[in-house]
C-alpha atoms as a PDB file:
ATOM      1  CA  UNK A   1       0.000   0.000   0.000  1.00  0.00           C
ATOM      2  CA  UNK A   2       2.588   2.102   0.933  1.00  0.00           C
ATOM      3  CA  UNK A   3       3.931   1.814  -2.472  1.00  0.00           C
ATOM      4  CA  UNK A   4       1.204   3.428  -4.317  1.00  0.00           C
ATOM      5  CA  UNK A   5       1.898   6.343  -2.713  1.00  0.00           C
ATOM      6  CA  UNK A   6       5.829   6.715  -3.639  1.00  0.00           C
ATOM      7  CA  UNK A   7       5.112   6.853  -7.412  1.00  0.00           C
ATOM      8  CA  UNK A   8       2.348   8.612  -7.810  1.00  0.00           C
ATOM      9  CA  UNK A   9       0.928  12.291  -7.238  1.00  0.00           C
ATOM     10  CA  UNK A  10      -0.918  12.727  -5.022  1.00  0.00           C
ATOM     11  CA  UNK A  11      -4.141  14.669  -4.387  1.00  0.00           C
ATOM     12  CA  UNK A  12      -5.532  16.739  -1.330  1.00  0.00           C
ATOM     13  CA  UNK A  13      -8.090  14.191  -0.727  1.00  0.00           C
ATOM     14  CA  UNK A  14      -5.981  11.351  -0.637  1.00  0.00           C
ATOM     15  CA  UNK A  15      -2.943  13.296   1.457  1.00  0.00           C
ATOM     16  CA  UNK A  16      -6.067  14.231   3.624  1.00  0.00           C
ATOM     17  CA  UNK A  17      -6.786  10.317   3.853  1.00  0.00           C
ATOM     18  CA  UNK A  18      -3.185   9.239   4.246  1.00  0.00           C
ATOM     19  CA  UNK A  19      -2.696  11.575   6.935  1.00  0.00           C
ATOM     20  CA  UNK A  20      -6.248  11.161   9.192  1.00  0.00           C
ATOM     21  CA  UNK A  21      -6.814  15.213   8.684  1.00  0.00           C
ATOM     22  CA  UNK A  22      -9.645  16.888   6.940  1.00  0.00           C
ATOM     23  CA  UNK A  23      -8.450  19.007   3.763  1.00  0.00           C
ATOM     24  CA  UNK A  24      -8.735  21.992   4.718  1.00  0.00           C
ATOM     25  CA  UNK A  25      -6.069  20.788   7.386  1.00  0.00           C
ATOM     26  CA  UNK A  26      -4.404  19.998   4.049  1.00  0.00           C
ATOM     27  CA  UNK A  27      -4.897  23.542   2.892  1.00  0.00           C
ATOM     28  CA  UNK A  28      -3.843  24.982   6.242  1.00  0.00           C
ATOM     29  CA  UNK A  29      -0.565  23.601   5.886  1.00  0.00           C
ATOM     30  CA  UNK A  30      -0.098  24.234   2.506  1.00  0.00           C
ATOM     31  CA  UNK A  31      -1.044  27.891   3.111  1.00  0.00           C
ATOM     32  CA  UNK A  32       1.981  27.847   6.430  1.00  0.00           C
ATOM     33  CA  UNK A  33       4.372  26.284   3.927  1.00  0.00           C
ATOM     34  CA  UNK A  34       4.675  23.449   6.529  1.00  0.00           C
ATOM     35  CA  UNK A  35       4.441  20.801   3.390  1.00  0.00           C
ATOM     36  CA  UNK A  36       5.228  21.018   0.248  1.00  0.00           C
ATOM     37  CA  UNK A  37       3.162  21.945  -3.013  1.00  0.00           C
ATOM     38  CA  UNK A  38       3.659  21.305  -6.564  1.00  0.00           C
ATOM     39  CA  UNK A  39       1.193  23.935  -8.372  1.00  0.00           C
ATOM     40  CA  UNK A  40       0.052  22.730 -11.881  1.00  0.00           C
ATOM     41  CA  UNK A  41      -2.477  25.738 -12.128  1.00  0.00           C
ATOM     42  CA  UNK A  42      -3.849  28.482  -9.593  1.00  0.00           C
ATOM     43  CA  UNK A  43      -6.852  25.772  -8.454  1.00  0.00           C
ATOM     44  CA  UNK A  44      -4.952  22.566  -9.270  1.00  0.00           C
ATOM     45  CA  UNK A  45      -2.524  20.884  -6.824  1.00  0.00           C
ATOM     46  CA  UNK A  46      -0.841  17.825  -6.246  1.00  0.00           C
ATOM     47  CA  UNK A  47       1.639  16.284  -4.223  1.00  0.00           C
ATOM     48  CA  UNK A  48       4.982  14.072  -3.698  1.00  0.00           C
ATOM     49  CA  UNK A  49       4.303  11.573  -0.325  1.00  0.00           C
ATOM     50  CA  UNK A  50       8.103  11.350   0.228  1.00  0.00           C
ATOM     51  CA  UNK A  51       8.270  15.255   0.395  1.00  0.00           C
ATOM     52  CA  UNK A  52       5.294  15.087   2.534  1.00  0.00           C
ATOM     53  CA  UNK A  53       6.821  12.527   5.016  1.00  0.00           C
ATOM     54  CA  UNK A  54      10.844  14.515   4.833  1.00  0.00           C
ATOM     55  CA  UNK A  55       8.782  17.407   6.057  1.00  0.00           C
ATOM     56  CA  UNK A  56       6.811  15.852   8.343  1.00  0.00           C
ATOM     57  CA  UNK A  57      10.087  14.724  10.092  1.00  0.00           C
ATOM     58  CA  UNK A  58      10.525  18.886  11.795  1.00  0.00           C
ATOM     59  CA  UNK A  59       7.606  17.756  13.589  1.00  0.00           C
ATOM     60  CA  UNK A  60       8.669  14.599  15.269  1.00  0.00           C
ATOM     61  CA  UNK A  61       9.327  15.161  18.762  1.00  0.00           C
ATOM     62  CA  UNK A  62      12.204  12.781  20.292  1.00  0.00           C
ATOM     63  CA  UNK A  63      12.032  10.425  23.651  1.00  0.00           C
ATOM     64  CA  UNK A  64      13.420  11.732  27.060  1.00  0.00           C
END
């Protein structure tokens, strides 16, 4: 499963999915430039799940 998500881009929706948030939780961090965006048009959007995940990562508290 994991897989499908390497090759492909993906959509808000299905980020939205992957991560359990809504999309405009999506959009929210889109808009903070806390992930990252690849713009085909002003409306249209997609995006990479390794970038997603590598940025991800600055969130990621460590163990005491």
């Amino acid at each position: 499963m994991a897989n499908e998500y390497v090759d492909k881009l993906l959509t808000k929706k299905e980020i939205a999915d992957r991560l359990g948030l809504t999309v405009r939780g999506i959009e929210c961090l889109t808009a903070r430039r806390a992930i990252p965006v690849i713009r085909l048009s002003s409306r249209c959007v997609r995006f990479r799940w390794l970038a997603i995940e590598k940025a991800l990562e600055k969130f990621t508290t460590k163990e005491i």
